[in-house]
Protein backbone atom coordinates (compact mmCIF):
# COMPACT_ATOMS: atom_id res chain seq x y z
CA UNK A 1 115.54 184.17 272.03
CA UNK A 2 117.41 184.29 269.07
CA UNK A 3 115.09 184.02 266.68
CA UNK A 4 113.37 187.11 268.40
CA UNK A 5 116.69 188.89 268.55
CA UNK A 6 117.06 188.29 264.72
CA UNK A 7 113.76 189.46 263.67
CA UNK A 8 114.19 192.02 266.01
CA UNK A 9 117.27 193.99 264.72
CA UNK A 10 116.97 192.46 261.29
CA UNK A 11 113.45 195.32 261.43
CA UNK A 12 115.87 197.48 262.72
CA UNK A 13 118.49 197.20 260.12
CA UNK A 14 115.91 197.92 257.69
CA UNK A 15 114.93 201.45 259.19
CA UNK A 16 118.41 202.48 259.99
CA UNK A 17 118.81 204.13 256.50
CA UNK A 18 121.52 207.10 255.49
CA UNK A 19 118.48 209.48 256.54
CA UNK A 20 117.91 208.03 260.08
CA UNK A 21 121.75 207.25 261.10
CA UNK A 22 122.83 210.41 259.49
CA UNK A 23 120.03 212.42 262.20
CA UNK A 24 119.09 214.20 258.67
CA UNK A 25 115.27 212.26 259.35
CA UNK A 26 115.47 212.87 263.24
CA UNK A 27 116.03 216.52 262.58
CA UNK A 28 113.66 217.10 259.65
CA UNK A 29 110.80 215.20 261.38
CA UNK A 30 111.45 215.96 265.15
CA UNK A 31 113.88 218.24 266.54
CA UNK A 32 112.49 221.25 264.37
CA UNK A 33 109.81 221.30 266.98
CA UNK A 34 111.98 221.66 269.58
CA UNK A 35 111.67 220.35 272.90
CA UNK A 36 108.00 219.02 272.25
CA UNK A 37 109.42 216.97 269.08
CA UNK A 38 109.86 214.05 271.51
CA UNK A 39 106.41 213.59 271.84
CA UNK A 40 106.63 212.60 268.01
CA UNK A 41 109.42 210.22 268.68
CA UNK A 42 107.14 208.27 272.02
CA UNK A 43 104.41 208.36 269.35
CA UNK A 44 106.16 206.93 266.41
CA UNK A 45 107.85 204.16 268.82
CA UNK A 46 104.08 203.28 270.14
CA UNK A 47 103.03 202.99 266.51
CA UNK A 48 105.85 200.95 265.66
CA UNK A 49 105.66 198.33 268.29
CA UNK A 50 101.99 198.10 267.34
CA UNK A 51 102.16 197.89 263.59
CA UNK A 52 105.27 195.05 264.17
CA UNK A 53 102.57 193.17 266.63
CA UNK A 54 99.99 193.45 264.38
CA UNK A 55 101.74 192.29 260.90
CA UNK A 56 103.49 189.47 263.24
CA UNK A 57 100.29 188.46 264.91
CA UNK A 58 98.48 188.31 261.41
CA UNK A 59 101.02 185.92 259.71
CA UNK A 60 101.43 183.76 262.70
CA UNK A 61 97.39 183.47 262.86
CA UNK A 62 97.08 182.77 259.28
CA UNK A 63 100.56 180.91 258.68
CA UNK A 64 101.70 183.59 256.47
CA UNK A 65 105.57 183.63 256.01
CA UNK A 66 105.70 185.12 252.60
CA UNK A 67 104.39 188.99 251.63
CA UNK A 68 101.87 187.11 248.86
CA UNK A 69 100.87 184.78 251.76
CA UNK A 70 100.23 187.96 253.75
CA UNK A 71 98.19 189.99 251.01
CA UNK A 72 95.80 186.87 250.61
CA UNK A 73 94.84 187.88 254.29
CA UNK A 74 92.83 190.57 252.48
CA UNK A 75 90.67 188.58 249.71
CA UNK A 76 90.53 191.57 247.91
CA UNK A 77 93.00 191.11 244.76
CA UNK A 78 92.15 194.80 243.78
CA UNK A 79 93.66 195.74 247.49
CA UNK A 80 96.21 192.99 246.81
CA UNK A 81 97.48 194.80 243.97
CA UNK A 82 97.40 198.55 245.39
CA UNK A 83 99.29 197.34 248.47
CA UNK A 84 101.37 195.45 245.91
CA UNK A 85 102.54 198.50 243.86
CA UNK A 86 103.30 200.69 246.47
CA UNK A 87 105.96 198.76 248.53
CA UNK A 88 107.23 197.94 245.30
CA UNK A 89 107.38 201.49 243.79
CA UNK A 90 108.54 203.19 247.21
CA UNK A 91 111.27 200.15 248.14
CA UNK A 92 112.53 201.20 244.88
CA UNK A 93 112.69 204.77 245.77
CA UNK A 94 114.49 203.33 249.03
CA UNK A 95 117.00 201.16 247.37
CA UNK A 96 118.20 203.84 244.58
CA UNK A 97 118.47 206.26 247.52
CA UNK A 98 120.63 203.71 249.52
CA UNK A 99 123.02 202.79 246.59
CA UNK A 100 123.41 206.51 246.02
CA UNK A 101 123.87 207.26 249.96
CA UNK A 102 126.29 204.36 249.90
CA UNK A 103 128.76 205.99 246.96
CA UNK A 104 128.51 209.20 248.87
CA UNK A 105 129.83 208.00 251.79
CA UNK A 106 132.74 205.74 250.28
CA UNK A 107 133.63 209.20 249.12
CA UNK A 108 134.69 210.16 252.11
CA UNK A 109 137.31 208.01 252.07
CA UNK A 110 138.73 208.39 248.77
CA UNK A 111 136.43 206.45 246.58
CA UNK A 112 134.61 207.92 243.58
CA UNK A 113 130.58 208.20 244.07
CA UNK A 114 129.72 205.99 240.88
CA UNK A 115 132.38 203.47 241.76
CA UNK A 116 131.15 202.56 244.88
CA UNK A 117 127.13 202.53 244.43
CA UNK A 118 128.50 200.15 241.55
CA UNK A 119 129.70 198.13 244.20
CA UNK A 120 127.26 198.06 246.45
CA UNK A 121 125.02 197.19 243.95
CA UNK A 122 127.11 194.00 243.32
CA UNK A 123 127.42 193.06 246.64
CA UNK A 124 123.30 193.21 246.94
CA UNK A 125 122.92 191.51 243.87
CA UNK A 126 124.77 188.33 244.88
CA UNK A 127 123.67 188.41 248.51
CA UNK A 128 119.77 188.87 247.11
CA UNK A 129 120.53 185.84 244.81
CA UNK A 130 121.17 183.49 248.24
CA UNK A 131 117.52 184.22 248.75
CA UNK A 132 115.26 187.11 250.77
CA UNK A 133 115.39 185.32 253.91
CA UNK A 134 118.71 184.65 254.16
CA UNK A 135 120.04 187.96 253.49
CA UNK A 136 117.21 189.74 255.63
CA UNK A 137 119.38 186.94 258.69
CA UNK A 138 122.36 188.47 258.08
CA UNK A 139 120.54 191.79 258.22
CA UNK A 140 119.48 190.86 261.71
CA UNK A 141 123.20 190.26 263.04
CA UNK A 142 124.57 193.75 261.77
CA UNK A 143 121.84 195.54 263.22
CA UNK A 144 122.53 194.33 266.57
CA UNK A 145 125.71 195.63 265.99
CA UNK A 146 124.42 198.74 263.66
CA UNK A 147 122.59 199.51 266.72
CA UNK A 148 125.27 199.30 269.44
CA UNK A 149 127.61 201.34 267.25
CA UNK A 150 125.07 204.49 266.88
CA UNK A 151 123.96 204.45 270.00
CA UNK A 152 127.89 204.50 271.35
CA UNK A 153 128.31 207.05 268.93
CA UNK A 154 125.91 209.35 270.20
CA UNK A 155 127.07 208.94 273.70
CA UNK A 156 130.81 210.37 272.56
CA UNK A 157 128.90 212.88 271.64
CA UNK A 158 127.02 213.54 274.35
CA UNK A 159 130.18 213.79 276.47
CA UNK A 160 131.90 216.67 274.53
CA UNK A 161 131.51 219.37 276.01
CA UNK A 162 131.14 222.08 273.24
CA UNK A 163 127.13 221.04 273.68
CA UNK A 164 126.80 222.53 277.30
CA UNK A 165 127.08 226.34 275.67
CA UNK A 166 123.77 225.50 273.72
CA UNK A 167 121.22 223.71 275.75
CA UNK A 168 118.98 226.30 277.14
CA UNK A 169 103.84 222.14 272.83
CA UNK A 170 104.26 222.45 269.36
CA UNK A 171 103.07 219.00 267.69
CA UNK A 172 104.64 216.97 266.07
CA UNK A 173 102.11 213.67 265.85
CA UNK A 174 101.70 214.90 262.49
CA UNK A 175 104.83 214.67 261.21
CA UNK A 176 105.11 211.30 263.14
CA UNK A 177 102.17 209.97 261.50
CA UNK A 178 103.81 210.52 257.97
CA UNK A 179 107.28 209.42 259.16
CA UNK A 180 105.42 206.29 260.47
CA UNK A 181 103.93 205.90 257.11
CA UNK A 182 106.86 204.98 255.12
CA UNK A 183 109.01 203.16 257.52
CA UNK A 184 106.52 200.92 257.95
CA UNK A 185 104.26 200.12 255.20
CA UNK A 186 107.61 199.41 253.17
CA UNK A 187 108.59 197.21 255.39
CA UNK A 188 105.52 195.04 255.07
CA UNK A 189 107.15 192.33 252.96
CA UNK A 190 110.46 192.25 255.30
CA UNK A 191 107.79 191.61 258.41
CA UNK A 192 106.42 188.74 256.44
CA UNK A 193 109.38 187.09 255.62
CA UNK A 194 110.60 187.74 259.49
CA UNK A 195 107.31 186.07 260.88
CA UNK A 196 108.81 182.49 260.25
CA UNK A 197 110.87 182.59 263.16
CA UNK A 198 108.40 183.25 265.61
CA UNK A 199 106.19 180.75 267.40
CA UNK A 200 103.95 182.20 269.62
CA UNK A 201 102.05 185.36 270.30
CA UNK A 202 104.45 186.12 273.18
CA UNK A 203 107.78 186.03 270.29
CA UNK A 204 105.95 188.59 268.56
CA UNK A 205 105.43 190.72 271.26
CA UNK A 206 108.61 190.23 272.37
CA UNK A 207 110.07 191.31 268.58
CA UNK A 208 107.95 194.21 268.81
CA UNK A 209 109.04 195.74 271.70
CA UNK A 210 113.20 194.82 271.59
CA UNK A 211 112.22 196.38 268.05
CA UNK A 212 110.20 199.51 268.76
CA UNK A 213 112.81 199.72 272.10
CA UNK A 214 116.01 200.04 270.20
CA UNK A 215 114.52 202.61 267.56
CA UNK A 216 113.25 204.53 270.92
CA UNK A 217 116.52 204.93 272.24
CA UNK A 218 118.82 205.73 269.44
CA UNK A 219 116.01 208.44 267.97
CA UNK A 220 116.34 210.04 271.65
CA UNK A 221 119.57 210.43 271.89
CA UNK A 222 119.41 211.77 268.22
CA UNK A 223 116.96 214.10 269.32
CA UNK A 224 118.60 215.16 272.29
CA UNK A 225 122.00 215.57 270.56
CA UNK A 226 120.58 217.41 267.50
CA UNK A 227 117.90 219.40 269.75
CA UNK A 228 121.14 220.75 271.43
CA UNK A 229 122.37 222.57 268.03
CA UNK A 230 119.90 222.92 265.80
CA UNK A 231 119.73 226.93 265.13
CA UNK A 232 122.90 227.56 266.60
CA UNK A 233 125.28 226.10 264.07
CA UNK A 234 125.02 224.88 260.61
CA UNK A 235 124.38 220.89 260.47
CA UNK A 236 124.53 220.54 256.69
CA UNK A 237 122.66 217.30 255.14
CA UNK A 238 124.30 215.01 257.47
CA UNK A 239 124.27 216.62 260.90
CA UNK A 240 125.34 213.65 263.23
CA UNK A 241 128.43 213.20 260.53
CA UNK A 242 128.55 216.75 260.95
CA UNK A 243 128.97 216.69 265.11
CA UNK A 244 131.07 213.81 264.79
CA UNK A 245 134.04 215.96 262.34
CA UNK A 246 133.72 218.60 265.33
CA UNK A 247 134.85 215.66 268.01
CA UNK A 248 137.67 214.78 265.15
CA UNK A 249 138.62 213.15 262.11
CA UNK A 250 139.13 209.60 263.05
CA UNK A 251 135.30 209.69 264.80
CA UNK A 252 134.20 211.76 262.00
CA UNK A 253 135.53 208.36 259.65
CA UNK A 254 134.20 205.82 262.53
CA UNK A 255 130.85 207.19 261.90
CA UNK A 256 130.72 207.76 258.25
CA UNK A 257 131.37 204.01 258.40
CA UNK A 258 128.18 203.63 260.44
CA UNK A 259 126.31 205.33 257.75
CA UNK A 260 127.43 203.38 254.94
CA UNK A 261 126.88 200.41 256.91
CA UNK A 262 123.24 201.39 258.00
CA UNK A 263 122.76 202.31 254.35
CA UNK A 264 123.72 199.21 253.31
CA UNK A 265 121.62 196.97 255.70
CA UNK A 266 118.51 198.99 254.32
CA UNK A 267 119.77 198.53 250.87
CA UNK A 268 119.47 194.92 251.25
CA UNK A 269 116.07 195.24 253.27
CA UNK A 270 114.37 197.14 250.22
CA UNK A 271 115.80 195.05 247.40
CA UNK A 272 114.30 192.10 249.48
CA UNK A 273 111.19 194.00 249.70
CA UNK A 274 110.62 194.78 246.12
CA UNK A 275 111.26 190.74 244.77
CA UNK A 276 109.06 189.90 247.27
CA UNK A 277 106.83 192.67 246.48
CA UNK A 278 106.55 191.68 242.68
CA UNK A 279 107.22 187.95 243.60
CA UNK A 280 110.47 187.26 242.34
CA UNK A 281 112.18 186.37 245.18
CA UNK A 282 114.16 183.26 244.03
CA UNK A 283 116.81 182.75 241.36
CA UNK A 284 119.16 185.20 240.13
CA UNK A 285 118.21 187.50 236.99
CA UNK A 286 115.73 189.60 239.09
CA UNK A 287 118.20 190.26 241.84
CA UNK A 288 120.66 191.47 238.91
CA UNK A 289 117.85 193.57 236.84
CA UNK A 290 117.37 195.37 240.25
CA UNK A 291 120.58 196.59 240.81
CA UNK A 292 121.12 197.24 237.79
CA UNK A 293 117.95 199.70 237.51
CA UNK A 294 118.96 200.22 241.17
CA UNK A 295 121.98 202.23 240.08
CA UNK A 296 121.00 203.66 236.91
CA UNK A 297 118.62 205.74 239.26
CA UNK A 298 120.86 206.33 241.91
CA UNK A 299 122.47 208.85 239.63
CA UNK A 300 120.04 211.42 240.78
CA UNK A 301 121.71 211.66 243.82
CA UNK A 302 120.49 210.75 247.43
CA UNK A 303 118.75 214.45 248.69
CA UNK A 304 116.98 214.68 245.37
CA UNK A 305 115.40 210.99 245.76
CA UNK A 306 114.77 211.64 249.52
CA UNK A 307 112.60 215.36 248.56
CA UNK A 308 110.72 213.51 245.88
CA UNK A 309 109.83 210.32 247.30
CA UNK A 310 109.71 210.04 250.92
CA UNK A 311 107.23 212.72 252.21
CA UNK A 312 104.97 211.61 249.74
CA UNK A 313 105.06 208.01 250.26
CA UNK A 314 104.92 208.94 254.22
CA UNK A 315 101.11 210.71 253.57
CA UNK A 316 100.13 207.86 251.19
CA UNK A 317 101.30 204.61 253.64
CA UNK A 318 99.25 206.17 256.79
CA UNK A 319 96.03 204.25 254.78
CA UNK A 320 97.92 201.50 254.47
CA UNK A 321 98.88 201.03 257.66
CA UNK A 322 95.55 202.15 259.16
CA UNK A 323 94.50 198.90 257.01
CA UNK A 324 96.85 196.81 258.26
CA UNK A 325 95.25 196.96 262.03
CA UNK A 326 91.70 197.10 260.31
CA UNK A 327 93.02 193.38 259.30
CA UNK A 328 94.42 192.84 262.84
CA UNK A 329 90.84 193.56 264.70
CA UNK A 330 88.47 192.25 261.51
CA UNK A 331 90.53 189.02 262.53
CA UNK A 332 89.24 188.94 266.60
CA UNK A 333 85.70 189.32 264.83
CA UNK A 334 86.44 186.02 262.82
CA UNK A 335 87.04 184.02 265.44
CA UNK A 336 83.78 185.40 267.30
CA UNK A 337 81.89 184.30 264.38
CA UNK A 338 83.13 180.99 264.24
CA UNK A 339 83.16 180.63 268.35
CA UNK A 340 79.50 181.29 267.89
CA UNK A 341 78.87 179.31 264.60
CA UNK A 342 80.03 176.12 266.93
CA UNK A 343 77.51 176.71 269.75
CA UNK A 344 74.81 177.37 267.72
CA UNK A 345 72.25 174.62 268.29
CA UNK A 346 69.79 173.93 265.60
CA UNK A 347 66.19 172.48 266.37
């Protein structure tokens, strides 16, 4: 169980970004359709717990703990390459945005931007440089606790009463679909790394769904929160930091915390990512070289790398995840083949 409960919120930590803590990604993907956004959310939880199965199932099957162990699945080194480049180019998009959510937040509390993506830079640096799977661990035990803190969060919430003066089938699979694409298909090298710990088919089901369950319930109560005021009153860039400053200032710091810490957790996620994407995970100059680019780019600020980046990296990682349970099923026909290459009897 507690190698299930690592992999589990160690996934978890990894989505938890600025954009998804903050509600910005809950709003800008669901709750502008209103009521019928939740459909979007049960769909991108359904996805989720199937992509996790599928990657999980895969490396298990083919004792893959490693994201090149993974890609060799395919036998394709042109595919190996594509897949290859784009977790590395979009985890890169994801760190720089991190670092840059990261000094944004520390601002809050006194702390120049600059100075504190510098930091946070350091900090990923020299936990990168203890090795992917190790930091992507520690990942696992903040995001149990990532996840109990937004989800109390957003229960304060829900009991002030301000809300109660606003709450009164357009799709949103669509805009699922592409917020599925990126959250997963960058995650691909994290999944690999996470497959060590489990055993049996039944541990990765069981990751899947404590996985998939978790995002379900704090993207509800996001979606019921935000649903509640959207329209009504401005919510800025950061509308759950902006609900929790109407509650007051010592929530409105409690959960800025939660941001930096979920941006942080993510931060370490992607920079895992991207060594293993380009296969650099040990030793320590690569680790360094990434932050180091990491905050150079971070200077464009967080909003501007979330416009460019993420939307289209969302359209292009539906292939690639499409692909990945292609692999999943192409694997069930393997083993039909060579079920039926053993009873063959030749004459």
């Amino acid at each position: 169980m507690k190698n299930i409960l690592i992999v589990s919120y160690s996934f978890t930590a990894a989505l938890i970004g600025a954009g998804f803590a903050s509600g910005g990604e809950i709003l800008g993907y669901f709750a502008v359709f209103g009521r019928n956004g939740i459909w979007g959310i049960l769909f991108f939880a359904a996805v989720c717990a199937a992509f996790l199965f599928a990657v999980f199932s895969l490396c298990r099957k083919y004792d893959a703990h490693s994201f090149d162990e993974l890609l060799n699945i395919t036998g394709d080194r042109r595919i190996m390459r594509a897949i290859r480049i784009f977790t590395a180019i979009f985890s890169f998009c994801v760190f720089s945005a991190m670092l840059s959510a990261i000094g944004e937040g520390l601002a809050y509390f006194g702390i120049p931007p600059r100075v504190g993506a510098c930091a946070a830079a350091v900090m990923c640096a020299v936990l990168l440089c203890t090795g992917t799977a190790r930091a992507l661990d520690l990942n696992g035990i903040i995001g149990l606790i990532l996840t109990a803190a937004v989800i109390t969060c957003c229960l304060y919430i829900l009991r002030y009463r301000e809300h109660h003066a606003y709450f009164s089938l357009t799709p949103a699979i669509g805009s699922a679909a592409a917020y599925s694409g990126y959250n997963l298909c960058s995650a691909l090298p994290v999944l690999a790394v996470l497959s060590r710990r489990l055993r049996t088919r039944a541990d990765a089901a069981t990751a899947a769904l404590v996985s998939s369950g978790a995002v379900l319930i704090m993207m509800g109560l996001m979606f019921t929160i935000l649903s509640m005021y959207h329209g009504r009153i401005p919510l800025g860039e950061l509308p759950m930091l902006t609900l929790a400053a109407r509650q007051n200032t010592v929530f409105a710091a409690i959960y800025c915390a939660v941001i930096i810490t979920a941006s942080a957790t993510t931060l370490i996620a992607s920079g895992g990512g991207i060594l293993e994407a380009v296969g650099k995970s040990d030793g320590f100059l690569y680790p360094v070289i990434l932050s180091a680019l990491g905050f150079f780019v971070s200077g464009f600020g967080f909003t501007g790398l979330v416009n460019t980046a993420y939307r289209i990296c969302g359209i292009a990682g539906i292939p690639l995840m499409l692909y990945i349970f292609f692999l999943y099923f192409a694997s069930f026909k393997k083993d039909d083949f060579k079920s039926k290459s053993k009873h063959t009897v030749v004459f």
